[in-house]
Protein backbone atom coordinates (compact mmCIF):
# COMPACT_ATOMS: atom_id res chain seq x y z
CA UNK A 1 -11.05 -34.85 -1.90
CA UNK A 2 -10.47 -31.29 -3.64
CA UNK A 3 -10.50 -31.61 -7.39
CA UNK A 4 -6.77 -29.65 -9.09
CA UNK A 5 -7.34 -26.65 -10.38
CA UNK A 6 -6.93 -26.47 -13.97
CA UNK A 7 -3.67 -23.97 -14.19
CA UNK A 8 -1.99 -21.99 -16.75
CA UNK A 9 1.38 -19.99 -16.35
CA UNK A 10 1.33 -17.51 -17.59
CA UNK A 11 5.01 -15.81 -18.17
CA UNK A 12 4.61 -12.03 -20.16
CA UNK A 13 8.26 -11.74 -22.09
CA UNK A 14 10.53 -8.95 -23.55
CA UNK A 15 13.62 -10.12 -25.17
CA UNK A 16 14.19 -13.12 -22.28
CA UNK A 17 15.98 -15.53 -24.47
CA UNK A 18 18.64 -16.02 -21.81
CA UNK A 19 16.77 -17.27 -19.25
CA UNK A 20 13.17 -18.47 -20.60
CA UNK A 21 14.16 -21.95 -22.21
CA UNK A 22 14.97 -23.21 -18.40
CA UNK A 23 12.18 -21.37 -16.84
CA UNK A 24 9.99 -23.38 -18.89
CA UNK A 25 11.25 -26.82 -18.82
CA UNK A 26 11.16 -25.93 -15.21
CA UNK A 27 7.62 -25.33 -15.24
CA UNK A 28 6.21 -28.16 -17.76
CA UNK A 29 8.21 -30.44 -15.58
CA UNK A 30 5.54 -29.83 -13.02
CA UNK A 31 2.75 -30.91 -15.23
CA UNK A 32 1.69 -27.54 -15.83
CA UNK A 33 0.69 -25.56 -19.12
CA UNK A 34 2.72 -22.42 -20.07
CA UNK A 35 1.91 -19.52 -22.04
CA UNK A 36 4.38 -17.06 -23.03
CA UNK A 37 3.44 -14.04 -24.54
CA UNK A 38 6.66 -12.81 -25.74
CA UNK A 39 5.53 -8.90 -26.24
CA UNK A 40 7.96 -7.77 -29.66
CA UNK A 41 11.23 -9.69 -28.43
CA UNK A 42 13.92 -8.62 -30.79
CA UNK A 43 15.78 -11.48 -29.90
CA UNK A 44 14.11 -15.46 -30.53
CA UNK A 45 12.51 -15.57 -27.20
CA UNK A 46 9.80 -16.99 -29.04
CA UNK A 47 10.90 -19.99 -30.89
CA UNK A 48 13.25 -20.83 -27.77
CA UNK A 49 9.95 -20.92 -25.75
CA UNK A 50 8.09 -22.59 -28.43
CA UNK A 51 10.56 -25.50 -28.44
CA UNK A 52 10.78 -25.94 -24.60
CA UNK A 53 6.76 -26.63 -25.25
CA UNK A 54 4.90 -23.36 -24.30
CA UNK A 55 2.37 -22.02 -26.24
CA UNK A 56 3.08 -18.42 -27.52
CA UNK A 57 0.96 -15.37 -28.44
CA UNK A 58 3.53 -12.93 -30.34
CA UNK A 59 3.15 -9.30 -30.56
CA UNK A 60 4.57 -7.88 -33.57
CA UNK A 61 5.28 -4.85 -31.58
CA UNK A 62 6.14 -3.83 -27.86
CA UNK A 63 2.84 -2.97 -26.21
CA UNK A 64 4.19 -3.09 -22.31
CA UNK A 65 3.81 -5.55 -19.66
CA UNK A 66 -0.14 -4.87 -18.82
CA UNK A 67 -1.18 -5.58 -22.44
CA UNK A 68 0.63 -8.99 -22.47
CA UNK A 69 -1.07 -9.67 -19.23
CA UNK A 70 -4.53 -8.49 -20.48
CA UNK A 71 -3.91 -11.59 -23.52
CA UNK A 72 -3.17 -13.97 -21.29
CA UNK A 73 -6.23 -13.63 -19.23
CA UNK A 74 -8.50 -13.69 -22.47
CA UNK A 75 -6.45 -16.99 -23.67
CA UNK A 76 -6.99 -18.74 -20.34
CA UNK A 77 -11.17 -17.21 -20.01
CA UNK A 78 -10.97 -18.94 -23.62
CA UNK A 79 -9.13 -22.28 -23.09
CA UNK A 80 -11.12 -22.89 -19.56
CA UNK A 81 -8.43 -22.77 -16.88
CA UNK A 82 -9.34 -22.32 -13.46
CA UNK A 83 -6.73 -20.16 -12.52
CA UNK A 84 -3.40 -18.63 -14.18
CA UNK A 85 -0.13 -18.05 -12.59
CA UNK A 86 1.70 -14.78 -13.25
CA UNK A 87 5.74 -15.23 -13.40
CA UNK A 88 8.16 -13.07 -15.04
CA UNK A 89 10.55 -13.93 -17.72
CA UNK A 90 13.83 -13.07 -16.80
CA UNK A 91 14.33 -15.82 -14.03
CA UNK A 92 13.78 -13.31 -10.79
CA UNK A 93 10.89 -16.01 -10.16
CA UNK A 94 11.61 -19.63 -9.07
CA UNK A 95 9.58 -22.47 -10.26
CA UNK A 96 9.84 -23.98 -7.23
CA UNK A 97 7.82 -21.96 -5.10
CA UNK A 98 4.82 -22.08 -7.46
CA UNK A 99 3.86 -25.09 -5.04
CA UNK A 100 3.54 -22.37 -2.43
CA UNK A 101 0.94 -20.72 -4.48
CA UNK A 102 -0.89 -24.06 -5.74
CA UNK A 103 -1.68 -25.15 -2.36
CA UNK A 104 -2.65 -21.85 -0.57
CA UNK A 105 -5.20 -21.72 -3.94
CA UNK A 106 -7.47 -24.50 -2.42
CA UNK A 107 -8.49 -22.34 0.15
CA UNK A 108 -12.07 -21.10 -1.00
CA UNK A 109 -11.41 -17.76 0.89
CA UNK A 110 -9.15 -16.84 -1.49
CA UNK A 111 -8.76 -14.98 -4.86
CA UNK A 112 -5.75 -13.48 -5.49
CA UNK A 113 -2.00 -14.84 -4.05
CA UNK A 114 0.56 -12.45 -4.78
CA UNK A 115 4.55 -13.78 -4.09
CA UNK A 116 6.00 -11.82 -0.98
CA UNK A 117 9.65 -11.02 -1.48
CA UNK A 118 9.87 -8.26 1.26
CA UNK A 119 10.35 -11.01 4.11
CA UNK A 120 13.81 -11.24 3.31
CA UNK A 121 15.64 -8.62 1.24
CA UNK A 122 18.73 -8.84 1.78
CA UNK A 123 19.52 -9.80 -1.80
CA UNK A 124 17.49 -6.93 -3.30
CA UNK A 125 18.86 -3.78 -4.25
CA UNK A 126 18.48 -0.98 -2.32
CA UNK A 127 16.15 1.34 -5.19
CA UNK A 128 14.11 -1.52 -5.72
CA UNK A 129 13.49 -1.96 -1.87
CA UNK A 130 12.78 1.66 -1.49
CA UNK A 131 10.45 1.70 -4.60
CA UNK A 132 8.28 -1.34 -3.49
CA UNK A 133 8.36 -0.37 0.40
CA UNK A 134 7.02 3.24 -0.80
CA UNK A 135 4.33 1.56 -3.57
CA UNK A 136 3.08 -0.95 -1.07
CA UNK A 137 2.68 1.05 2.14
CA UNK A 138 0.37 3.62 0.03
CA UNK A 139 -1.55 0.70 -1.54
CA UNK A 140 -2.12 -0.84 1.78
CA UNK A 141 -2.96 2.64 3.41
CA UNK A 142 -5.60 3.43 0.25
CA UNK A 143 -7.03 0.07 0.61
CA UNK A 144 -6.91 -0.16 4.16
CA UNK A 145 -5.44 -3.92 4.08
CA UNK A 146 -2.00 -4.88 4.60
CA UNK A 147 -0.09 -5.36 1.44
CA UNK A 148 3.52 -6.10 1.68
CA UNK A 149 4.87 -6.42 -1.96
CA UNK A 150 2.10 -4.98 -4.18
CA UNK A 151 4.27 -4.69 -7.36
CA UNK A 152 5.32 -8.51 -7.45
CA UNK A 153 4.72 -9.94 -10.79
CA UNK A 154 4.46 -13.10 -8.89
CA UNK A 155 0.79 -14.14 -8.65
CA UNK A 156 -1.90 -16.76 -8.81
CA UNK A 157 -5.36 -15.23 -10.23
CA UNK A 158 -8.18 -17.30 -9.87
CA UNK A 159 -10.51 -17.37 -12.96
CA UNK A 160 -13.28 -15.17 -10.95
CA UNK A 161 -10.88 -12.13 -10.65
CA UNK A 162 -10.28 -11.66 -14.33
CA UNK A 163 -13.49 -12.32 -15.78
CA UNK A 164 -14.78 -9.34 -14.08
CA UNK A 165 -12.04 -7.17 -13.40
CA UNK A 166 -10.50 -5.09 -16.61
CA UNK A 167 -7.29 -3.18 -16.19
CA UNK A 168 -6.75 -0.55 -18.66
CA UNK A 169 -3.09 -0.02 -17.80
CA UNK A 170 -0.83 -1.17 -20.92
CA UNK A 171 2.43 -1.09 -18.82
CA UNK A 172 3.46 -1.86 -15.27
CA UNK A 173 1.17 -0.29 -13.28
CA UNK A 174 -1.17 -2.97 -14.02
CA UNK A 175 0.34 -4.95 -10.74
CA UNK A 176 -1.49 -2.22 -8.87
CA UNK A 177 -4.32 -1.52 -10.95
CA UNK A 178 -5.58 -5.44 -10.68
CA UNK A 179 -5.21 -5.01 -6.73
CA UNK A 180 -6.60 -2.42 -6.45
CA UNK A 181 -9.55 -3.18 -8.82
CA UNK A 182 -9.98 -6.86 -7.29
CA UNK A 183 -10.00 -5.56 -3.52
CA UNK A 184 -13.06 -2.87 -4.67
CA UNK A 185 -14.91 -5.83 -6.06
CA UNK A 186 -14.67 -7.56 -2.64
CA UNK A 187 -12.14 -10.48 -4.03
CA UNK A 188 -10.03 -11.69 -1.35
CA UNK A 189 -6.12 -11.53 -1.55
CA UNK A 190 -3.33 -13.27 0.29
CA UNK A 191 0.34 -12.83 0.32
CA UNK A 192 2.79 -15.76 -0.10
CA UNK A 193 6.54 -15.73 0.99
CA UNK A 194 9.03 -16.28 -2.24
CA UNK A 195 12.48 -16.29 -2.76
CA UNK A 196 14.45 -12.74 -4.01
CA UNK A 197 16.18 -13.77 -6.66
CA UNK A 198 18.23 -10.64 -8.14
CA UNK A 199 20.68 -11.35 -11.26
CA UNK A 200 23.20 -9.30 -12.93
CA UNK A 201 20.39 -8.99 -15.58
CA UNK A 202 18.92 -5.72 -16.75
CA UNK A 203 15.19 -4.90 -15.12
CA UNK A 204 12.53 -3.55 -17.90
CA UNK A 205 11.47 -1.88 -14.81
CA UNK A 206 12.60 1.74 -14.64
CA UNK A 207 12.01 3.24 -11.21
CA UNK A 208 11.59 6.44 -11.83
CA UNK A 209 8.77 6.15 -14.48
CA UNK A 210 7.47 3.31 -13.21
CA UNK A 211 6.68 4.98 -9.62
CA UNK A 212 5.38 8.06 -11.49
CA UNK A 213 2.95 5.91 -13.31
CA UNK A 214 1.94 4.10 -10.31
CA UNK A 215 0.71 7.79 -8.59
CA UNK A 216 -0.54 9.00 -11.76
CA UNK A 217 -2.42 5.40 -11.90
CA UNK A 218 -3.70 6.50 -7.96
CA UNK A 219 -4.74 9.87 -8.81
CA UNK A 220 -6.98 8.83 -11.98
CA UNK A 221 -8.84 6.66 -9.54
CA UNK A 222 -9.34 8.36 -5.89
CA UNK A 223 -9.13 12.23 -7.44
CA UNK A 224 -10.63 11.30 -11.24
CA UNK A 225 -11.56 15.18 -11.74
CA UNK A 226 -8.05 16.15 -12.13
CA UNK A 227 -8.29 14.25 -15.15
CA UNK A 228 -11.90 15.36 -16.90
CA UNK A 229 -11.15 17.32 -20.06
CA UNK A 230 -12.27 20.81 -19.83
């Protein structure tokens, strides 16, 4: 009999008070713990997330999506969970595919699951196709792996990967940073299908400086000398 893994979600937030009291309830209902790390909300994503029974870590100011990630890691290293799951806050991830994730996670010959969204996109806007389908097909060609939807927040982590990975990034690019970083170190990563689930909600994501991070993030790391100060 495999023994549960010992799970955490783990859901990084910027002013989601809309849409996180559900997500959570959604998620305890499954028995699982939930951490929010609600990164200088000016709205009470907090105490909404508090009450639906998630712990929160609360930055007093906005410090960008990889620096909420980087806390969560270092509260689940602390609190002993065997694994976290990465979700978003603004309800673009379902609870109900996290079984997806939970039982792919008992394989031993994997590290990393990361949601796949680009099965079926006819519900995702066209910039946001282009921008992933661009992202991911230089990832996979750098790496030399196929990776269909690098930038999904979407992800189970097992406890190996971030104890001995450790992103720098502060903002998005961290989705491609940890890949990229984990692959190197010889972790193994899988790719799970997941609903799209697009809503008339406003994306922290910005395209356009997003992207330009994400090749800034590549160049730092396969052509570091254009980088040394002089």
């Amino acid at each position: 009999m495999i023994a549960p893994l010992n799970i955490c979600v783990l859901i990084p937030s910027y002013n989601e008070a809309k849409s996180i009291g559900k997500l959570v309830e959604k998620i305890k209902a499954q028995k699982l713990d939930v951490l929010v790390v609600d990164d200088g909300s000016a709205d009470n994503t907090s105490e909404i997330a508090q009450k639906r029974g998630a712990y929160v870590i609360r930055h007093a100011q906005n410090k960008g999506k990889g620096a909420s990630l980087k806390d969560g890691f270092e509260y689940a290293l602390k609190n002993g969970y065997d694994a976290v799951i990465t979700m978003d806050g603004d309800g673009q991830h379902s609870p109900d595919d996290i079984p997806h994730f939970i039982n792919m996670a008992h394989e031993q010959s994997v590290d990393i699951i990361v949601g796949n969204r680009m099965f079926s996109t006819k519900n995702m806007p066209p910039l946001r196709w282009l921008t992933n389908k661009t992202m991911s097909c230089f990832l996979s060609a750098i790496c030399r792996t196929s990776m269909p939807d690098s930038q999904c927040g979407f992800r189970l982590i097992k406890k190996e990967v971030f104890k001995n990975i450790n992103p720098t990034s502060n903002n998005y690019e961290i989705e491609t940073e940890t890949l990229v970083e984990a692959h190197q170190k010889g972790f193994k990563i899988k790719f799970v299908p997941i609903q799209t689930i697009y809503s008339k909600q406003t994306s922290n994501i910005n395209p356009f400086i997003d992207t330009i991070r994400f090749f800034r993030y590549l160049l730092k790391i396969f052509c570091p000398f254009l980088f040394r100060k002089r």
